[in-house]
C-alpha atoms as a PDB file:
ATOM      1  CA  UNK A   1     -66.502 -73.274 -40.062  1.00  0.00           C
ATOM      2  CA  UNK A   2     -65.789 -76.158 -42.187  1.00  0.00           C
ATOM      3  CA  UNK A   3     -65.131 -79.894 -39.912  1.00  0.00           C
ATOM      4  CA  UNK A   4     -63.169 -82.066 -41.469  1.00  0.00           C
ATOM      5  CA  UNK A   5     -66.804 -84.348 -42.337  1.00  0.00           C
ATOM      6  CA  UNK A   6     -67.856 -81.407 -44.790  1.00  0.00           C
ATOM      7  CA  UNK A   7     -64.481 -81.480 -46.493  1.00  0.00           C
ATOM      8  CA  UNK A   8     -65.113 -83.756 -50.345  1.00  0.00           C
ATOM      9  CA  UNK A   9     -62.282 -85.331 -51.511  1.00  0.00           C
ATOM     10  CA  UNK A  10     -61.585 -82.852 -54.028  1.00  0.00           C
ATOM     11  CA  UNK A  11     -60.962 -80.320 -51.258  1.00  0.00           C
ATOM     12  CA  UNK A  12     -58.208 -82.599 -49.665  1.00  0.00           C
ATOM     13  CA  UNK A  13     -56.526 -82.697 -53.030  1.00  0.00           C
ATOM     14  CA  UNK A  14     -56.446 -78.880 -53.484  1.00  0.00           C
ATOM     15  CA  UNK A  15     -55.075 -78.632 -50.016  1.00  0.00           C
ATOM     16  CA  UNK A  16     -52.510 -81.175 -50.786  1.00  0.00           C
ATOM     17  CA  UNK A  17     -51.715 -79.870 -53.862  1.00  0.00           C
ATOM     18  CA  UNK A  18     -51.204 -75.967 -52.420  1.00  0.00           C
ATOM     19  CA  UNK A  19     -49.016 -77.734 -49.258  1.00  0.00           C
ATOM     20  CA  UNK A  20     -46.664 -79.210 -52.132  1.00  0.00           C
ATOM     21  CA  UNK A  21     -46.488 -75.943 -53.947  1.00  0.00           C
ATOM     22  CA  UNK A  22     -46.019 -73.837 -50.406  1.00  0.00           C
ATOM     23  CA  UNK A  23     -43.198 -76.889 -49.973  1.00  0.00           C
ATOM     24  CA  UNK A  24     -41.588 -76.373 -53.514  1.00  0.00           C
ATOM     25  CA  UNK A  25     -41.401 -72.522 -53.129  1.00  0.00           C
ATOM     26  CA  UNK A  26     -40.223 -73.409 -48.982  1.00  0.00           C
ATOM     27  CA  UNK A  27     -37.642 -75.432 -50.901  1.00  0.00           C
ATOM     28  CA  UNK A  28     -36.515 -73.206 -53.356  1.00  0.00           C
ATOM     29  CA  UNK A  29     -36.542 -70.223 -51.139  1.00  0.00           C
ATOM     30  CA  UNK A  30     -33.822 -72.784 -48.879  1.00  0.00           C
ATOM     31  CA  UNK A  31     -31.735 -73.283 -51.859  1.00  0.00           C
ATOM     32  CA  UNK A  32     -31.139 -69.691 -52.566  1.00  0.00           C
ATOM     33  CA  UNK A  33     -30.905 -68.595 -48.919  1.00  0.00           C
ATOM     34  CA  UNK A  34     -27.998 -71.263 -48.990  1.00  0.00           C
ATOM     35  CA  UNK A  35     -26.469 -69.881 -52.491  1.00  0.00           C
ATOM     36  CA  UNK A  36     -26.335 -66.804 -50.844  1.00  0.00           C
ATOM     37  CA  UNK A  37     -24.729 -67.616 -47.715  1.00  0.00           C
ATOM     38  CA  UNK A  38     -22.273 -69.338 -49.796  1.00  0.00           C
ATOM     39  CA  UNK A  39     -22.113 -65.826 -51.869  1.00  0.00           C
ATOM     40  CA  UNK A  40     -21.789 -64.336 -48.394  1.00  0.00           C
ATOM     41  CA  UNK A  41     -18.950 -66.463 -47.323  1.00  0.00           C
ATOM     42  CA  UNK A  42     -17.442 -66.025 -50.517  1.00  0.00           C
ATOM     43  CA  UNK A  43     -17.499 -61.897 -50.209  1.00  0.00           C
ATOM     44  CA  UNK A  44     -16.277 -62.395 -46.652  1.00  0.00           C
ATOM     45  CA  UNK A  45     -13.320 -64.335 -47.433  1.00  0.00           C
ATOM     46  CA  UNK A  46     -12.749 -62.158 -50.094  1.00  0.00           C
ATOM     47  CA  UNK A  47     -12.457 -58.945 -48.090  1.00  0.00           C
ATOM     48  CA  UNK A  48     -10.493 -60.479 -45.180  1.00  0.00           C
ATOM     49  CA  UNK A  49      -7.711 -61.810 -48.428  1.00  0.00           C
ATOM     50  CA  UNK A  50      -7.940 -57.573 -49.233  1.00  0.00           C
ATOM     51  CA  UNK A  51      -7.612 -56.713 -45.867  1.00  0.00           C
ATOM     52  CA  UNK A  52      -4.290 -58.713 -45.209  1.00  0.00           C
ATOM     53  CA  UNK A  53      -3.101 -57.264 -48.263  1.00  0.00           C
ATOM     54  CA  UNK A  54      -4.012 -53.931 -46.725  1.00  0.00           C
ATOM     55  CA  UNK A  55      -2.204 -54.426 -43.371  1.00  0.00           C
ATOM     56  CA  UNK A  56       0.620 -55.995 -45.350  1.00  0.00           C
ATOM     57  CA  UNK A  57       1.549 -52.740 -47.575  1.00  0.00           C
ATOM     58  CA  UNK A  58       0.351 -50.481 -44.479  1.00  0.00           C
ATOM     59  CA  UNK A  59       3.250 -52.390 -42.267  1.00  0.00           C
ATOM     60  CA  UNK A  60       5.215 -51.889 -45.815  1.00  0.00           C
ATOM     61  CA  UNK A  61       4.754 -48.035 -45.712  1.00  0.00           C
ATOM     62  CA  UNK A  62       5.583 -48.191 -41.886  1.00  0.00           C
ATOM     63  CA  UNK A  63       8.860 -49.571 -42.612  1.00  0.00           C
ATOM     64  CA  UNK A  64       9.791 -47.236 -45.719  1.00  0.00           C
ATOM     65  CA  UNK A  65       8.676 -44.304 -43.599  1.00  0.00           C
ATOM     66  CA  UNK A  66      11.209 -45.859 -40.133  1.00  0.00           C
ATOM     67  CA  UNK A  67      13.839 -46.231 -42.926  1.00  0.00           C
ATOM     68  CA  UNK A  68      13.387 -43.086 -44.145  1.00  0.00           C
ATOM     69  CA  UNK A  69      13.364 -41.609 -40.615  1.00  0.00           C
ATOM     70  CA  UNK A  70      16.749 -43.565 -40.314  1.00  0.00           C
ATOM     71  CA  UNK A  71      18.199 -42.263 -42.735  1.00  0.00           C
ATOM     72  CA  UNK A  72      17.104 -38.596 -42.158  1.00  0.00           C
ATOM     73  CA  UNK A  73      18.585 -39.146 -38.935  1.00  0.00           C
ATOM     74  CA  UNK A  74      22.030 -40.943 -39.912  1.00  0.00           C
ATOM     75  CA  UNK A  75      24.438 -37.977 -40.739  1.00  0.00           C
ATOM     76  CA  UNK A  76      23.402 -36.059 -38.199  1.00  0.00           C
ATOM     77  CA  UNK A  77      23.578 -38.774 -35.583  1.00  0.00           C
ATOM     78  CA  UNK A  78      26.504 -39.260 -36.881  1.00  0.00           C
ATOM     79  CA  UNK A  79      27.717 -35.860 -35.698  1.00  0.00           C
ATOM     80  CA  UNK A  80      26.001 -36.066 -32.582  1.00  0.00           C
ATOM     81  CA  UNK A  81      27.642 -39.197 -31.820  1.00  0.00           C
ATOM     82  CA  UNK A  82      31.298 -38.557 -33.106  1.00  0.00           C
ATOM     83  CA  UNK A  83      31.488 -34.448 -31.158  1.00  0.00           C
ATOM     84  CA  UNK A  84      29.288 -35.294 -27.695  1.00  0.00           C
ATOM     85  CA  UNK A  85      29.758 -39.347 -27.384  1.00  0.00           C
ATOM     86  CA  UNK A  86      33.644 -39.291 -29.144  1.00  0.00           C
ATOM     87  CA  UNK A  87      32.501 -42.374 -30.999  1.00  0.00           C
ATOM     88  CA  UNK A  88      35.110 -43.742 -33.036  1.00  0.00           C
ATOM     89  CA  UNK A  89      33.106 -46.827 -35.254  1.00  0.00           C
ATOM     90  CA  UNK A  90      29.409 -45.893 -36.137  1.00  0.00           C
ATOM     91  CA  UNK A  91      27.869 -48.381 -37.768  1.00  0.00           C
ATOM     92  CA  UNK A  92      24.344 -47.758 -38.966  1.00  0.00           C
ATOM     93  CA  UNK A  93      21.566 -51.232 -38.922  1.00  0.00           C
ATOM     94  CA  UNK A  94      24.125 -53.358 -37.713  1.00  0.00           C
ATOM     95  CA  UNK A  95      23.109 -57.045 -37.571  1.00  0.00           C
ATOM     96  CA  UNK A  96      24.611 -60.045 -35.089  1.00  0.00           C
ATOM     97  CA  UNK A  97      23.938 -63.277 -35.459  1.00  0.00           C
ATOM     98  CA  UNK A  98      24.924 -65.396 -32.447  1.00  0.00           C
ATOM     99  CA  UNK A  99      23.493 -69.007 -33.216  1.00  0.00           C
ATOM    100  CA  UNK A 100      19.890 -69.025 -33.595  1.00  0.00           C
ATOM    101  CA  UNK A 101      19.435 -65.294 -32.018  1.00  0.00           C
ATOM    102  CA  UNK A 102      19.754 -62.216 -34.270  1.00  0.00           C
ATOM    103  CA  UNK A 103      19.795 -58.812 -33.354  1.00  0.00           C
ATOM    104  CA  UNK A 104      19.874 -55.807 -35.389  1.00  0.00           C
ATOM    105  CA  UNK A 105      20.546 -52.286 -33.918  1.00  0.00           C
ATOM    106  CA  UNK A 106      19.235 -48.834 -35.798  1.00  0.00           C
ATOM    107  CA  UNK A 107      23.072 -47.551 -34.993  1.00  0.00           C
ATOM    108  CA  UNK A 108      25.853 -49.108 -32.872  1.00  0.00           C
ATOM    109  CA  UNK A 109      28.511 -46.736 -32.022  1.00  0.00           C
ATOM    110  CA  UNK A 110      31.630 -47.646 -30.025  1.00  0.00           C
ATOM    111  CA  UNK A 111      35.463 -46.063 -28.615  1.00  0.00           C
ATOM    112  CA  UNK A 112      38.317 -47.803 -27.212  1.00  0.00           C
ATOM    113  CA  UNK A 113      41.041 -46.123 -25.498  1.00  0.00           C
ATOM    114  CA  UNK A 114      40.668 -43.570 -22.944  1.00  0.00           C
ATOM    115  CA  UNK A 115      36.573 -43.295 -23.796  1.00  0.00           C
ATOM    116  CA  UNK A 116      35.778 -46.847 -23.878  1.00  0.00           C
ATOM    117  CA  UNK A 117      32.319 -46.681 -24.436  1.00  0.00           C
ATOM    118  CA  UNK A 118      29.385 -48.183 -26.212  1.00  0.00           C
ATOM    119  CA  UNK A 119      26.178 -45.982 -27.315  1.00  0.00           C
ATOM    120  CA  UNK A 120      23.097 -48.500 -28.710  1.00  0.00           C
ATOM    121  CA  UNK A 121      20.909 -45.697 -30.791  1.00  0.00           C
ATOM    122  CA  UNK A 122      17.042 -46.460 -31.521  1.00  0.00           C
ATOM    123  CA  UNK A 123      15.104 -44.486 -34.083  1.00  0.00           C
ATOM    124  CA  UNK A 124      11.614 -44.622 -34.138  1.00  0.00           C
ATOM    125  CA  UNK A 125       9.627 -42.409 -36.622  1.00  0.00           C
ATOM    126  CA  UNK A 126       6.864 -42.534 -33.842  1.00  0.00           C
ATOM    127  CA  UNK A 127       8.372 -43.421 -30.245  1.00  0.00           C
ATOM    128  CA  UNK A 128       5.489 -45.028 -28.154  1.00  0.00           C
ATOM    129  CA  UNK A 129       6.165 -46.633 -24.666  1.00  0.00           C
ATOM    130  CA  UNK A 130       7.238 -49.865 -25.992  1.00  0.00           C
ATOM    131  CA  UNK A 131      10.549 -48.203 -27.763  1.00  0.00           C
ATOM    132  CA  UNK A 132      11.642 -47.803 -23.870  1.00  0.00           C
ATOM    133  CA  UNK A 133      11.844 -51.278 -23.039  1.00  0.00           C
ATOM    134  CA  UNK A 134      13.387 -51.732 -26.656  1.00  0.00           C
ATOM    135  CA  UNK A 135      16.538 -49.635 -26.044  1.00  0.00           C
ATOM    136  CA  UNK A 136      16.906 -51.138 -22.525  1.00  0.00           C
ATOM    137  CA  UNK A 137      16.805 -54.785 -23.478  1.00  0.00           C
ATOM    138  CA  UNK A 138      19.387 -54.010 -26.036  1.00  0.00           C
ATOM    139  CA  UNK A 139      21.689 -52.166 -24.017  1.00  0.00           C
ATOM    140  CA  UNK A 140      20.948 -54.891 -21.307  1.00  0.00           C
ATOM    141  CA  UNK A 141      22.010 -57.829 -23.892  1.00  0.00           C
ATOM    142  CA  UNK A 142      24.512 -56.162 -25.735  1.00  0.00           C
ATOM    143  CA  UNK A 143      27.166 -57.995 -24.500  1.00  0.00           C
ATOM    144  CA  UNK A 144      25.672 -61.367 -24.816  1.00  0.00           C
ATOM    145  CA  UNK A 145      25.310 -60.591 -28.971  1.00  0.00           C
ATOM    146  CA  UNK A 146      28.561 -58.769 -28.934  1.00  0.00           C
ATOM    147  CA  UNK A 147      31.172 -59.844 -26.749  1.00  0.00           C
ATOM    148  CA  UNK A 148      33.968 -58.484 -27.814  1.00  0.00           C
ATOM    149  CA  UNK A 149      32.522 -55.070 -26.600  1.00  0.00           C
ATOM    150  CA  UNK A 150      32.596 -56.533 -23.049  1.00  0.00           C
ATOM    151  CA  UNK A 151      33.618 -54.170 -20.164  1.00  0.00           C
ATOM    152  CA  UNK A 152      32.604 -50.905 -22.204  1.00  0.00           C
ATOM    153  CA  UNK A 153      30.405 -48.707 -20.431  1.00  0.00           C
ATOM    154  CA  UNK A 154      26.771 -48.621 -22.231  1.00  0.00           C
ATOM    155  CA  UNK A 155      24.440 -45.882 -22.690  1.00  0.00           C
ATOM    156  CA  UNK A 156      21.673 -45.617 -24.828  1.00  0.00           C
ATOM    157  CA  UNK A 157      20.011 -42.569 -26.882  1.00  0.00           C
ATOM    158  CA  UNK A 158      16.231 -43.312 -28.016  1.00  0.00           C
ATOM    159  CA  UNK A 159      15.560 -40.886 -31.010  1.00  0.00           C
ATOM    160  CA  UNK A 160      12.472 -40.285 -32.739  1.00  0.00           C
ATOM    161  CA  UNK A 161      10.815 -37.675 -34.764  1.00  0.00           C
ATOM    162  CA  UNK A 162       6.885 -37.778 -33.315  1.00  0.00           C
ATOM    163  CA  UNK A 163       6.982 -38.741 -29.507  1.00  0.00           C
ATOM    164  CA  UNK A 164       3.710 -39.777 -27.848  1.00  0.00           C
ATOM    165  CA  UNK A 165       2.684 -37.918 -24.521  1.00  0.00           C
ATOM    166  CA  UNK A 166       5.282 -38.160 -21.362  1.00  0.00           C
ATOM    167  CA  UNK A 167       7.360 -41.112 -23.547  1.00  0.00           C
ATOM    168  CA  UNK A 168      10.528 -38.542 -23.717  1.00  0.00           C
ATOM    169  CA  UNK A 169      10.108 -38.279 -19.987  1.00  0.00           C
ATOM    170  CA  UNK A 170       9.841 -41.374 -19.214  1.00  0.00           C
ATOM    171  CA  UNK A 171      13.394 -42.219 -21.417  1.00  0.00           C
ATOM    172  CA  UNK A 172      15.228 -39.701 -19.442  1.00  0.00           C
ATOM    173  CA  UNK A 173      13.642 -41.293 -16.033  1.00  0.00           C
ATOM    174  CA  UNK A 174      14.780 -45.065 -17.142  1.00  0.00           C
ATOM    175  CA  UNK A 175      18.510 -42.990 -17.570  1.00  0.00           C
ATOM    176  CA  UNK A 176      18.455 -42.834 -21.317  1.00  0.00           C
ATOM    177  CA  UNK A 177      19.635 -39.666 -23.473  1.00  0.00           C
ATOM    178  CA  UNK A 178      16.564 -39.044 -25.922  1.00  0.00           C
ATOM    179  CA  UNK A 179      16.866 -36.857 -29.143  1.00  0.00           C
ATOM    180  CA  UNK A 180      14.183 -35.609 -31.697  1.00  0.00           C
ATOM    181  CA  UNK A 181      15.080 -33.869 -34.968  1.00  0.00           C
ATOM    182  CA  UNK A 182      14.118 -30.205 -35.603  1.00  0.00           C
ATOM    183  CA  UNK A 183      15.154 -28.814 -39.383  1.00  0.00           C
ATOM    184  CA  UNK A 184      16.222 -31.808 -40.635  1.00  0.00           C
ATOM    185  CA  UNK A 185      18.964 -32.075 -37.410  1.00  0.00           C
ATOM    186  CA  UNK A 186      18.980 -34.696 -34.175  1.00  0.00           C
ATOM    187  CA  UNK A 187      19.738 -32.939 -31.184  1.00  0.00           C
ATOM    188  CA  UNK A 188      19.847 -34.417 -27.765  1.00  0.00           C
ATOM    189  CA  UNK A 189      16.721 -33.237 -25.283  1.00  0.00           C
ATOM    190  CA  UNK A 190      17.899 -34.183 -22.305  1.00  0.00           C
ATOM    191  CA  UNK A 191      18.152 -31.398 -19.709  1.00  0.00           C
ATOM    192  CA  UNK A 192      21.602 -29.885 -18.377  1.00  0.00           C
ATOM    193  CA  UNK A 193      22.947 -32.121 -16.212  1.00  0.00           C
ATOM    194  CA  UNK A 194      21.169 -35.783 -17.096  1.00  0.00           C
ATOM    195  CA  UNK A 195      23.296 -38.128 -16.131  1.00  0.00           C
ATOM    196  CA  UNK A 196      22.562 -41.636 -18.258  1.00  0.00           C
ATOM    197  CA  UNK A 197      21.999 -44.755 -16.358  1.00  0.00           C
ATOM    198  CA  UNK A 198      24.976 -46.692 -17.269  1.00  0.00           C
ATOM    199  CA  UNK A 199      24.605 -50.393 -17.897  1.00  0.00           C
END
C-alpha cells in the first residue's frame, strides 16, 4: 500500500486533477438531474391542467346526459302529474331567487282549489343516496323560497332512470313517491297503498 510519504508530487496533482474532473461530471450530472425535475414538474403540471379539463367536460357530459334524462322524463311526468297528482301549473327547472339564495327545482307542480297541493319532482339520471336528502330539503324549504304556496300540502316524487341498490326503498321509507321510466314512460313504483309523508 502506498503512505502518503511514497506519494511524489506529481501523484498529488493527478489525484487533484481526477477529484476536479469526478467534481465537474458530479456537477454536471446536478445540473441535469435539476433540468429534469424541472421537466418533471413541467409534465406534472401539465397533466393535472388536462386532467381538470377532463373532469370539467366529464361533469359537462353529466349534465347533458341529467338534461337529457329531464327531458325524456318531462311529457310523461307531465301526465303523471296532471291524471294521479291533478296538478294544475307544471313548471319544468323552475328557478327562485329570494335575496342571495337561489333554488332551482327539476319540476314544480302545484293546484289550488279543492286539491291544494304542491308536488317538488327530482330527476336524477342516476339516483344515489344523496338525491334523498335532496328532495326532502326542498320540500322542507319550499315555502321559505316560495311563499305564496304557503299552507299547500307537499309531497315529493324522486324519479330517476338507474337507481343504486335499496335507494328506491329507502325514498318510499322517508314517505316519498319514487318513479323510474320503462319504454320511454315515468311511472310511479310505489306499492298499493304508500301513503307519502306529507310536509
Amino acid at each position: 500500500m502506498t503512505t502518503a510519504t511514497e506519494l511524489s508530487w506529481d501523484d498529488i496533482k493527478q489525484m487533484i486533477a481526477a477529484l476536479a474532473e469526478q467534481s465537474k461530471e458530479t456537477d454536471q450530472l446536478i445540473r441535469e438531474l435539476r433540468e429534469s425535475g424541472k421537466e418533471t414538474d413541467r409534465r406534472m403540471q401539465e397533466t393535472d391542467r388536462q386532467i381538470r379539463e377532463l373532469k370539467k367536460q366529464i361533469g359537462g357530459l353529466g349534465d347533458k346526459f341529467g338534461y337529457f334524462a329531464e327531458g325524456m322524463a318531462l311529457p310523461t311526468m307531465e301526465k303523471l302529474l296532471r291524471r294521479r297528482f291533478k296538478m294544475e301549473n307544471i313548471a319544468p327547472r323552475h328557478r327562485v331567487r329570494r335575496g342571495e339564495r337561489e333554488r332551482e327545482y327539476d319540476v314544480l307542480a302545484w293546484a289550488n282549489g279543492k286539491v291544494n297541493r304542491v308536488v317538488v319532482v327530482v330527476v336524477k339520471s342516476r339516483v344515489k343516496r344523496e338525491a334523498i336528502e335532496q328532495l326532502i330539503d326542498q320540500v322542507g324549504t319550499l315555502f321559505a323560497f316560495i311563499p305564496e304556496l304557503k299552507g299547500k300540502e307537499r309531497i315529493g316524487i324522486l324519479a330517476g332512470i338507474d337507481w343504486d341498490a335499496g335507494v328506491m326503498e329507502e325514498a318510499q321509507a322517508a314517505g316519498l313517491y319514487t318513479a323510474t321510466i320503462h319504454d320511454e314512460m315515468f311511472a310511479l313504483t310505489t306499492p298499493k297503498g304508500f301513503k307519502p309523508r306529507g310536509r
